[in-house]
Protein backbone atom coordinates (compact mmCIF):
# COMPACT_ATOMS: atom_id res chain seq x y z
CA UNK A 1 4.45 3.55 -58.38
CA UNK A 2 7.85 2.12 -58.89
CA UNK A 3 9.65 4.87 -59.99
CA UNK A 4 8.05 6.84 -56.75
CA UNK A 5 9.32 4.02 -54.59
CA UNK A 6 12.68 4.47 -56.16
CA UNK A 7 12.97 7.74 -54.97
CA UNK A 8 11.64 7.35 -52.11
CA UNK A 9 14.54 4.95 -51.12
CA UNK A 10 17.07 7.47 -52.69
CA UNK A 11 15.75 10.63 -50.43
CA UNK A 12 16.30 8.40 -47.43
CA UNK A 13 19.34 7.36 -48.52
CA UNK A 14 20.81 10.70 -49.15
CA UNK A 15 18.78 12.71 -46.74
CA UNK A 16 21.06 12.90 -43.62
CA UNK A 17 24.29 13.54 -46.84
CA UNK A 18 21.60 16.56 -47.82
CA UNK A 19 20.82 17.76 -44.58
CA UNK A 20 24.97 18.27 -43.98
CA UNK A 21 25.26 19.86 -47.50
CA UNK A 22 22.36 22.36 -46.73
CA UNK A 23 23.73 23.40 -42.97
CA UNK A 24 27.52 24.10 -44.64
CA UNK A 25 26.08 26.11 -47.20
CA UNK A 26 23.87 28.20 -44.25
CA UNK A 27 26.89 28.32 -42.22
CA UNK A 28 29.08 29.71 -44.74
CA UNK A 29 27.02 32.46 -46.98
CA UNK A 30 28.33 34.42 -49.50
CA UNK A 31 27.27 37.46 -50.92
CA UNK A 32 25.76 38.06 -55.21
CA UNK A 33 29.19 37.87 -57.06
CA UNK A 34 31.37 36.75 -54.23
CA UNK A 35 30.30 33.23 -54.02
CA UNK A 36 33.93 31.71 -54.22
CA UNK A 37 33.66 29.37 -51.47
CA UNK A 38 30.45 28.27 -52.24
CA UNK A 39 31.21 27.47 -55.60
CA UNK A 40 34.65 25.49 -54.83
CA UNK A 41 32.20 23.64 -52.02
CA UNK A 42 30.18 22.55 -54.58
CA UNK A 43 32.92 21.46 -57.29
CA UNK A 44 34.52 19.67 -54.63
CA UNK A 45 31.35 17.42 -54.03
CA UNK A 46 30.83 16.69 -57.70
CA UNK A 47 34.56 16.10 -57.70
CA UNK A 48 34.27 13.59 -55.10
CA UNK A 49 30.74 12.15 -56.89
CA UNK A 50 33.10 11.78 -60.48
CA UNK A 51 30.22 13.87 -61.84
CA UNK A 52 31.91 15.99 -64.80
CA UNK A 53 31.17 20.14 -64.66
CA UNK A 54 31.84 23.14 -65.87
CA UNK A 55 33.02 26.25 -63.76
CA UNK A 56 33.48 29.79 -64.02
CA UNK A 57 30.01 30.86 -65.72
CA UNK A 58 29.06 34.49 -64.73
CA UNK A 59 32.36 34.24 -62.57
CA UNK A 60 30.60 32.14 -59.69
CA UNK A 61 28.37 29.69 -61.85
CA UNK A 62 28.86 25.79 -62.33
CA UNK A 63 26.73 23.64 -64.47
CA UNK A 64 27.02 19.63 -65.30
CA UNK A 65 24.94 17.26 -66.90
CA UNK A 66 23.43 13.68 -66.69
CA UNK A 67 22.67 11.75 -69.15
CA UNK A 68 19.99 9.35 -69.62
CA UNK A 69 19.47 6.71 -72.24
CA UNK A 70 19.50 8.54 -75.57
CA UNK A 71 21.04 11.49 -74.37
CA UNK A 72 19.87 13.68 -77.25
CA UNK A 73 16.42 12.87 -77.17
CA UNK A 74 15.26 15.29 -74.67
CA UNK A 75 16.87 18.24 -73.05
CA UNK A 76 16.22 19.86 -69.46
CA UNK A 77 17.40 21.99 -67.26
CA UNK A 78 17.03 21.98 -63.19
CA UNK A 79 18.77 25.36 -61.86
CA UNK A 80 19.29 26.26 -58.12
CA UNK A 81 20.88 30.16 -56.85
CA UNK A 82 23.96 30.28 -54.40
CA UNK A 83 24.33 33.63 -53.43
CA UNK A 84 22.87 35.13 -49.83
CA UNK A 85 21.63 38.43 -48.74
CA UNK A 86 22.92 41.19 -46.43
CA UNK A 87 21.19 40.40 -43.13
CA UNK A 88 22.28 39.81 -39.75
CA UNK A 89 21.11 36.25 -38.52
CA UNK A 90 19.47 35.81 -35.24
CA UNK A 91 18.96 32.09 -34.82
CA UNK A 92 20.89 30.34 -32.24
CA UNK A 93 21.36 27.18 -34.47
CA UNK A 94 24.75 25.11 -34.74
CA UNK A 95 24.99 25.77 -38.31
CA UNK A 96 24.46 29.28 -37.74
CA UNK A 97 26.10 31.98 -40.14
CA UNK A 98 29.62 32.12 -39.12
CA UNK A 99 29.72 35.25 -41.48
CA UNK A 100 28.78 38.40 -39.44
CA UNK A 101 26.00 40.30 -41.75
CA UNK A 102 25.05 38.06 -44.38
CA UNK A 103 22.61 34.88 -43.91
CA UNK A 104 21.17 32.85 -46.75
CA UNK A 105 17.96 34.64 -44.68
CA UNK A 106 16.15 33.35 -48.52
CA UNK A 107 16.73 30.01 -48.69
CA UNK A 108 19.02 29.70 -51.31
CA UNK A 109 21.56 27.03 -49.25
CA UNK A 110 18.09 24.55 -49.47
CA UNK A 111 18.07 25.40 -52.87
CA UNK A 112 21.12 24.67 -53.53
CA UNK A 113 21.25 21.38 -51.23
CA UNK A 114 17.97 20.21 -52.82
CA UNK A 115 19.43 20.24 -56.30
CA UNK A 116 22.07 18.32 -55.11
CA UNK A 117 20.12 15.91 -53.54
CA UNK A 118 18.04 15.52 -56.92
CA UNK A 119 21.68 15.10 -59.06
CA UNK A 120 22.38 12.36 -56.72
CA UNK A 121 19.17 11.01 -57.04
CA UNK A 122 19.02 11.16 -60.93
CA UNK A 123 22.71 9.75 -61.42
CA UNK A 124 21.35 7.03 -59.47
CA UNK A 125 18.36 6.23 -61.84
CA UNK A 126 19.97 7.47 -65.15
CA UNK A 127 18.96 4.05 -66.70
CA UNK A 128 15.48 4.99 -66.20
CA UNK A 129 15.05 7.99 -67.90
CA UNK A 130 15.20 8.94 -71.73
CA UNK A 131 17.42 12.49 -72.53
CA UNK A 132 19.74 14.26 -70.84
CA UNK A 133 19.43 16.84 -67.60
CA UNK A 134 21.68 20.01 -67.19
CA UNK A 135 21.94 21.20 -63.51
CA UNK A 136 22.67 25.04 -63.34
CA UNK A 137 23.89 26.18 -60.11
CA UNK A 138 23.52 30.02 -60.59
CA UNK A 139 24.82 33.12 -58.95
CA UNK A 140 23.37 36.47 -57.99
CA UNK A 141 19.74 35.77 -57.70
CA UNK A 142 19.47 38.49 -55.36
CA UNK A 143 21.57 41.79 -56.80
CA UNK A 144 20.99 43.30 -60.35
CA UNK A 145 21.75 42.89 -63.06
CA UNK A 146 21.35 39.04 -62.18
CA UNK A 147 23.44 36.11 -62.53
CA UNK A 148 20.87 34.09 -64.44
CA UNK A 149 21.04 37.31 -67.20
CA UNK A 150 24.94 36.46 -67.33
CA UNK A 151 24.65 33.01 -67.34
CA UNK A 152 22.45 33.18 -69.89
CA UNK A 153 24.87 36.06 -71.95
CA UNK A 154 27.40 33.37 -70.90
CA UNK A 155 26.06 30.56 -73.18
CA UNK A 156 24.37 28.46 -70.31
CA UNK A 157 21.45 27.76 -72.47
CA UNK A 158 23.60 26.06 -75.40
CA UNK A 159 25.69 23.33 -75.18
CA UNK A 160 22.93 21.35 -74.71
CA UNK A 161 20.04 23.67 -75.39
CA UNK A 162 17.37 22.58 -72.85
CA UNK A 163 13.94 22.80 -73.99
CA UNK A 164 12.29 23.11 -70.59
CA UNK A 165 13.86 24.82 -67.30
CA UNK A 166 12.62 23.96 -63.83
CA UNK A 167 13.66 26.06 -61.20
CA UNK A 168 12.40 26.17 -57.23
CA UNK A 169 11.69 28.45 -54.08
CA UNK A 170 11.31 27.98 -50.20
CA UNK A 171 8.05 28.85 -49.03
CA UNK A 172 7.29 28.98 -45.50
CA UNK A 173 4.01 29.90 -45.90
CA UNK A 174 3.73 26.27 -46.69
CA UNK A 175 3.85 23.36 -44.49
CA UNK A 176 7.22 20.72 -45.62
CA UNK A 177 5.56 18.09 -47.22
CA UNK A 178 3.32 20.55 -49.59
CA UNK A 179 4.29 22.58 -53.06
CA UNK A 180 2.39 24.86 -54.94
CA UNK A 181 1.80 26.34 -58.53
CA UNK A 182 0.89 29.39 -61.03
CA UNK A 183 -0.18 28.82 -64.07
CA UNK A 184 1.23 31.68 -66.47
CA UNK A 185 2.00 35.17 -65.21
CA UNK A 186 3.41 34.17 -61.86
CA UNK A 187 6.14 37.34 -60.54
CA UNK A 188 6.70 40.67 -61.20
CA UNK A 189 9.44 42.61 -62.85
CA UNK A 190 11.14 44.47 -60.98
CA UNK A 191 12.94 47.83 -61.68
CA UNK A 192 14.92 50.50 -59.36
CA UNK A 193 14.13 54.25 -59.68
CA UNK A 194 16.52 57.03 -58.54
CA UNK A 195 15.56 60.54 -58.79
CA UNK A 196 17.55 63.77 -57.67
CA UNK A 197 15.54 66.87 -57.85
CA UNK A 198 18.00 70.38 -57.81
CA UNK A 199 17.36 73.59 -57.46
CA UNK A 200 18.41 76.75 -55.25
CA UNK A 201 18.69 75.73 -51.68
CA UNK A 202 18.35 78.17 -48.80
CA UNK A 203 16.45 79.77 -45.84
CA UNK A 204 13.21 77.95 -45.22
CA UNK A 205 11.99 81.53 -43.93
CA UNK A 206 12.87 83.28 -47.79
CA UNK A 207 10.58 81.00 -50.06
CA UNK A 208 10.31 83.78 -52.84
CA UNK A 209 15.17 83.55 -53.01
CA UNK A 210 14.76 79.93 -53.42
CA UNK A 211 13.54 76.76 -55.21
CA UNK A 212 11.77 74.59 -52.34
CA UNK A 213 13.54 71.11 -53.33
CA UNK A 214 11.39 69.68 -50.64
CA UNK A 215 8.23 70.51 -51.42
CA UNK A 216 8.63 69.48 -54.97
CA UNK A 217 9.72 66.35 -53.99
CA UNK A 218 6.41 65.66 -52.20
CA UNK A 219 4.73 66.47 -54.97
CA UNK A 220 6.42 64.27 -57.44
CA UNK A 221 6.12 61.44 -54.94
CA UNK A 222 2.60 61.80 -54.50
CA UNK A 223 1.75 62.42 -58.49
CA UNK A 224 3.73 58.96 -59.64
CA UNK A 225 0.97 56.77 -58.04
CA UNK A 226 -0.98 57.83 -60.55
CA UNK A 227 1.25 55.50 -62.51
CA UNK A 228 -0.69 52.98 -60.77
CA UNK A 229 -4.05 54.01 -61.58
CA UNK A 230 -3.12 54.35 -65.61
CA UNK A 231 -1.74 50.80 -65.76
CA UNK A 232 -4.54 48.99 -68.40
CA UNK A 233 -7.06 46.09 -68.01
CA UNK A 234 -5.92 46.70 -64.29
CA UNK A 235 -2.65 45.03 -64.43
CA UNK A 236 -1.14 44.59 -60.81
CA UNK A 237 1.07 47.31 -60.66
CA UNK A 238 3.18 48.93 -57.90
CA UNK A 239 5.61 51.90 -57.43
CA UNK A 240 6.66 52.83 -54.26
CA UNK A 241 9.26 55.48 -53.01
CA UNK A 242 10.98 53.59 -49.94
CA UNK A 243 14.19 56.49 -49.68
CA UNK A 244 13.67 60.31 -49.18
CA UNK A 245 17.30 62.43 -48.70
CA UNK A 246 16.27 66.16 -48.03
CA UNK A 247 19.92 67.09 -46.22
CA UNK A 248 18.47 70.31 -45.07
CA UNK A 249 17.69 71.74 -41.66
CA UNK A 250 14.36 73.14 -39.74
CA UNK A 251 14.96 75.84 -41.87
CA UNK A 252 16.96 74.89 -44.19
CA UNK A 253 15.97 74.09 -48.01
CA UNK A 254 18.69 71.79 -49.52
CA UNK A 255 19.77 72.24 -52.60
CA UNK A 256 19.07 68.52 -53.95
CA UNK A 257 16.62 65.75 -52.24
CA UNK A 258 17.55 62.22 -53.74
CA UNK A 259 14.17 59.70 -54.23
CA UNK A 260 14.66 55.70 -54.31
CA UNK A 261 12.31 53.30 -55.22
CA UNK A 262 10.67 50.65 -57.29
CA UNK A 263 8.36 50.12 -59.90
CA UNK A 264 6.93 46.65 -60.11
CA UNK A 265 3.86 45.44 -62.95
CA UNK A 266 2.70 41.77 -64.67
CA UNK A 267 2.86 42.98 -68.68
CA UNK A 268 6.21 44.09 -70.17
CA UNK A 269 4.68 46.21 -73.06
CA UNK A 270 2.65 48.04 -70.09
CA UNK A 271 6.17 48.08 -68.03
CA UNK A 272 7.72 49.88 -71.24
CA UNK A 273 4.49 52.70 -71.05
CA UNK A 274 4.83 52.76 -67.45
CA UNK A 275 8.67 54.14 -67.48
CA UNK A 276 8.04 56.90 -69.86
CA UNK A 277 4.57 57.77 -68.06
CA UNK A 278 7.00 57.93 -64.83
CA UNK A 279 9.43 60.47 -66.46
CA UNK A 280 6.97 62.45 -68.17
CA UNK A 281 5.29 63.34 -64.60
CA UNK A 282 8.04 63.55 -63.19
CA UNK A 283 9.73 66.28 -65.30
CA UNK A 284 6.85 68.42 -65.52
CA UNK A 285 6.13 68.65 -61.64
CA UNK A 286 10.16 69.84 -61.22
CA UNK A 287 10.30 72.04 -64.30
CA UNK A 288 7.18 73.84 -63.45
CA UNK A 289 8.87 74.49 -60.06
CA UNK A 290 11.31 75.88 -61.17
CA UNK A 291 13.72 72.89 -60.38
CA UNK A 292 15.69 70.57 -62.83
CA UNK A 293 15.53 66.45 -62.01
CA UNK A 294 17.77 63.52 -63.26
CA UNK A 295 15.88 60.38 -63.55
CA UNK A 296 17.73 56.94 -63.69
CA UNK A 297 15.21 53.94 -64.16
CA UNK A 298 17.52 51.09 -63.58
CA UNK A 299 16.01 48.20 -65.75
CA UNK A 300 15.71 45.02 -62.95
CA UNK A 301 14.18 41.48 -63.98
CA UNK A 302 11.48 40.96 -66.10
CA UNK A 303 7.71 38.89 -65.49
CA UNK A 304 7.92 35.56 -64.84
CA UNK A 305 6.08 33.55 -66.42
CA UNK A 306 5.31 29.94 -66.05
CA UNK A 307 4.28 27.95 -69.45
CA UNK A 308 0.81 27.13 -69.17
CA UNK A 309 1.19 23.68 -71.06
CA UNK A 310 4.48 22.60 -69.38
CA UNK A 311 3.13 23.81 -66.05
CA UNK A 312 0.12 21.73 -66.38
CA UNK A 313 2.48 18.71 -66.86
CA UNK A 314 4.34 19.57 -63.71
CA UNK A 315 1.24 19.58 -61.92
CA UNK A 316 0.20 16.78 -62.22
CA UNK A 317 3.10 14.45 -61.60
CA UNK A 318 3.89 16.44 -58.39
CA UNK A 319 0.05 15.40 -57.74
CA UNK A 320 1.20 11.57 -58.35
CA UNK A 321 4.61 12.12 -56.61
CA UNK A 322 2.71 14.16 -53.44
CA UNK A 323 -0.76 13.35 -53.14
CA UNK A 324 -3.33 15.46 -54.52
CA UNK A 325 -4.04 17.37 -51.38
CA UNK A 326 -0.26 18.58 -51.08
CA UNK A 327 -0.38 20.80 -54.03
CA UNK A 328 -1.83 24.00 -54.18
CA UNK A 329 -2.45 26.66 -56.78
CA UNK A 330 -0.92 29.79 -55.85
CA UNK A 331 -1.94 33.71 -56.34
CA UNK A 332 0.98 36.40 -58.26
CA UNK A 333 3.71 37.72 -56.21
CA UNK A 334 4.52 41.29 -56.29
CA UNK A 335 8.32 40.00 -55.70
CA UNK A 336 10.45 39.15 -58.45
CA UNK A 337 13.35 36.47 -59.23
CA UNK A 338 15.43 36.29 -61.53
CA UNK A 339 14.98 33.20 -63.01
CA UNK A 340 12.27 35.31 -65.13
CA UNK A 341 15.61 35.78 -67.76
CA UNK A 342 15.04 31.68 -68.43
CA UNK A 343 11.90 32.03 -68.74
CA UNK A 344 11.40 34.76 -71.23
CA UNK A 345 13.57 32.86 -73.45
CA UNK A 346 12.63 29.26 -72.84
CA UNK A 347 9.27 27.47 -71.27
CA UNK A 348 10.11 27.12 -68.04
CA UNK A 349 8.50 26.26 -64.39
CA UNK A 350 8.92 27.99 -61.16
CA UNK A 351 7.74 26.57 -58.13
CA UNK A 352 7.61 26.53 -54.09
CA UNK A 353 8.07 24.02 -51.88
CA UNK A 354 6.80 24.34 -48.17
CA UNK A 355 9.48 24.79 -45.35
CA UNK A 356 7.42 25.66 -41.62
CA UNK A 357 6.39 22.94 -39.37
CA UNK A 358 2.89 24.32 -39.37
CA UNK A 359 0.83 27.25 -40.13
CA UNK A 360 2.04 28.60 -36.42
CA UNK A 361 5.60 28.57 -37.46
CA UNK A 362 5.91 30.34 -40.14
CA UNK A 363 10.14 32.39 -40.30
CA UNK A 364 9.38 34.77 -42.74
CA UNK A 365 11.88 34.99 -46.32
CA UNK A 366 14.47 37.74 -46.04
CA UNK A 367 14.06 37.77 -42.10
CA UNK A 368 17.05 37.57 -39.40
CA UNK A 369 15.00 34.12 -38.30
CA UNK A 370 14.61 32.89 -41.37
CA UNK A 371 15.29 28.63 -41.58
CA UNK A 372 13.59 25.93 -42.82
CA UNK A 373 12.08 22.48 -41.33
CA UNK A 374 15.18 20.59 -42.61
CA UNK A 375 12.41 17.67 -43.60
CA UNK A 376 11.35 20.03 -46.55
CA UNK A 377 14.86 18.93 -48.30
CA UNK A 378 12.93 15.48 -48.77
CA UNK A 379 10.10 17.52 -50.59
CA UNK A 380 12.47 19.48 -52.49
CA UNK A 381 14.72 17.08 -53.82
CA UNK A 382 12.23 14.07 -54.50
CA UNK A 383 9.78 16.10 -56.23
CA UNK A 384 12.05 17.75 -58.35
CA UNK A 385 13.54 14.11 -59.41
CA UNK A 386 9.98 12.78 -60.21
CA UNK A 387 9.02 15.64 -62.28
CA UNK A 388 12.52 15.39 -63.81
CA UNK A 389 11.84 11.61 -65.21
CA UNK A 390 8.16 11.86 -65.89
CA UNK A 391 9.13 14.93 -68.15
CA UNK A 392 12.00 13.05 -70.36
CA UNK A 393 10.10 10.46 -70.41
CA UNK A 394 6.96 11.63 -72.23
């Protein structure tokens, strides 16, 4: 109850400091890669908070660490993402994007506020705590190939080597106040396809002079969702084509129509099936048309998955931190993050943390009226500090 009470008093203390850090970030986004401003922002805090940190990782990345008392006792990691998305925001809020076309429309600026909320938090009570934390502050969530993958290439997982990575989302399907949990297999991977089928374009009216591009693209579109039927033990699987480019004319048969889309599954041995299963189809459809296709499968991020024995851990201090009845037990997401890279290679925990006012409220992720109930940050940063102590210090 004590150490609860501490931090407590600490989110109080720091919430209005929070609250300012979150609405500059929102105000100021910056796209996967170009996060330059938002990365000096944040140097320039720890700067000013004599916290020592290390820039330049995956171009955009920072990390720094706190230690504890016997510093090499225990090793963790708390990571947050920077970067924002391509949207046009619609709110009329005074911290409003001032960047025409991109938002942080995905939360990322409470992400990022949050984990410097809990830093502030934990330097605060590093006297309390056994080992030493390592704060990522990571770039690209949102474009491939991923700045946690390059972080990770990058050494960010050495130097200390964390055992345990904690990571969290915004969730306004959740009321502030409220997080919730998956046990294991939590997100998908997620992987781009782009195929261009060719043949001999020409009069729509002369179908026996040319090679109806068209048509076989229909085909092919229709025959990969067998994909999803062939996927074992009924592993969630989904492939959708979301971009058809036929440049032809009422009758006109191009001579190329360009397919876009994604192919997203649970299992990464069933993912590596999947992608041959996909060309194999695929091929034969075109070449028994008559038609030749190129196929790129651009490899995205891979399952997430949530340790079950850390994860049960989590749980249940964010039951003493919260209250029983504010954390819930969550179903898969078809959606994928990044921060799957840490946890293929490490146990690791990914959570959300509720954001709407109430179950009326709800601005939906990736939306031009996306924003958060700006009492979540107390949610965010407190439980993250809790679960941060209790961990080290069992």
């Amino acid at each position: 109850m004590e150490l609860k009470n501490n931090i407590d008093r600490l989110v109080e203390k720091y919430f209005d400091v929070v609250v300012n850090i979150r609405r500059h970030i929102h105000e100021n986004p910056e796209l996967s890669f170009h996060e330059y401003e938002t990365s000096k922002y944040i140097t320039s805090l720890l700067d000013s908070w004599n916290i020592k940190y290390k820039t330049g990782i995956a171009s955009t990345g920072i990390s720094c660490i706190i230690e504890g008392r016997n510093p090499n006792k225990k090793i963790i990691a708390l990571r947050a993402d920077i970067d924002a998305l391509p949207v046009t925001e619609e709110n009329n809020t005074q911290y409003k994007s001032k960047n025409i076309g991109v938002m942080h429309a995905c939360g990322h600026d409470a992400h990022t506020a949050s984990l410097l909320g809990t830093l502030l938090i934990l330097n605060e009570l590093k006297d309390q705590f056994e080992g030493t934390i390592k704060f990522i502050f990571q770039p690209a969530e949102e474009k491939l190939p991923g700045g946690a993958k390059q972080m990770i290439e990058e050494g960010i997982l050495e130097n200390p080597a964390p055992e345990f990575i904690l990571g969290q989302h915004v969730y306004p399907e959740l009321t502030y106040g409220k997080v919730g949990f998956k046990k294991g297999v939590y997100m998908a991977s997620s992987d781009e396809l782009y195929l261009t089928i060719k043949g001999k374009g020409g009069h729509a009216a002369l179908p026996e002079k040319i090679t109806n591009t068209v048509l076989i693209a229909s085909q092919i579109i229709l025959a990969l969702q067998q994909v999803k039927e062939l996927s074992p033990n009924n592993i969630p699987t989904i492939l959708s084509i979301g971009k058809v480019i036929a440049n032809g004319a009422t009758n006109v048969i191009p001579n190329e129509v360009n397919l876009e889309g994604t192919f997203r599954t649970m299992d990464e041995n069933w993912r590596k099936i999947a992608h041959k299963k996909i060309t194999d189809i695929a091929k034969s459809i075109a070449e028994k048309q008559g038609a030749t296709i190129d196929i790129n499968i651009k490899k995205g991020y891979p399952v997430l998955i949530n340790n079950k024995n850390s994860t049960e851990k989590i749980i249940q201090y964010s039951k003493e931190y919260l209250g029983n009845e504010n954390v819930v037990d969550l179903d898969i997401r078809m959606t994928a993050e990044d921060f799957a890279y840490y946890s293929q290679k490490i146990p690791a925990t990914f959570y959300r943390f509720g954001t709407s006012l109430d179950s009326e409220n709800i601005k939906p992720l990736h939306s031009s009226n996306f924003d958060i109930n700006e009492e979540s940050l107390k949610t965010g940063m407190g439980t993250m500090a809790y679960i941060s102590i209790k961990y080290l210090n069992n």
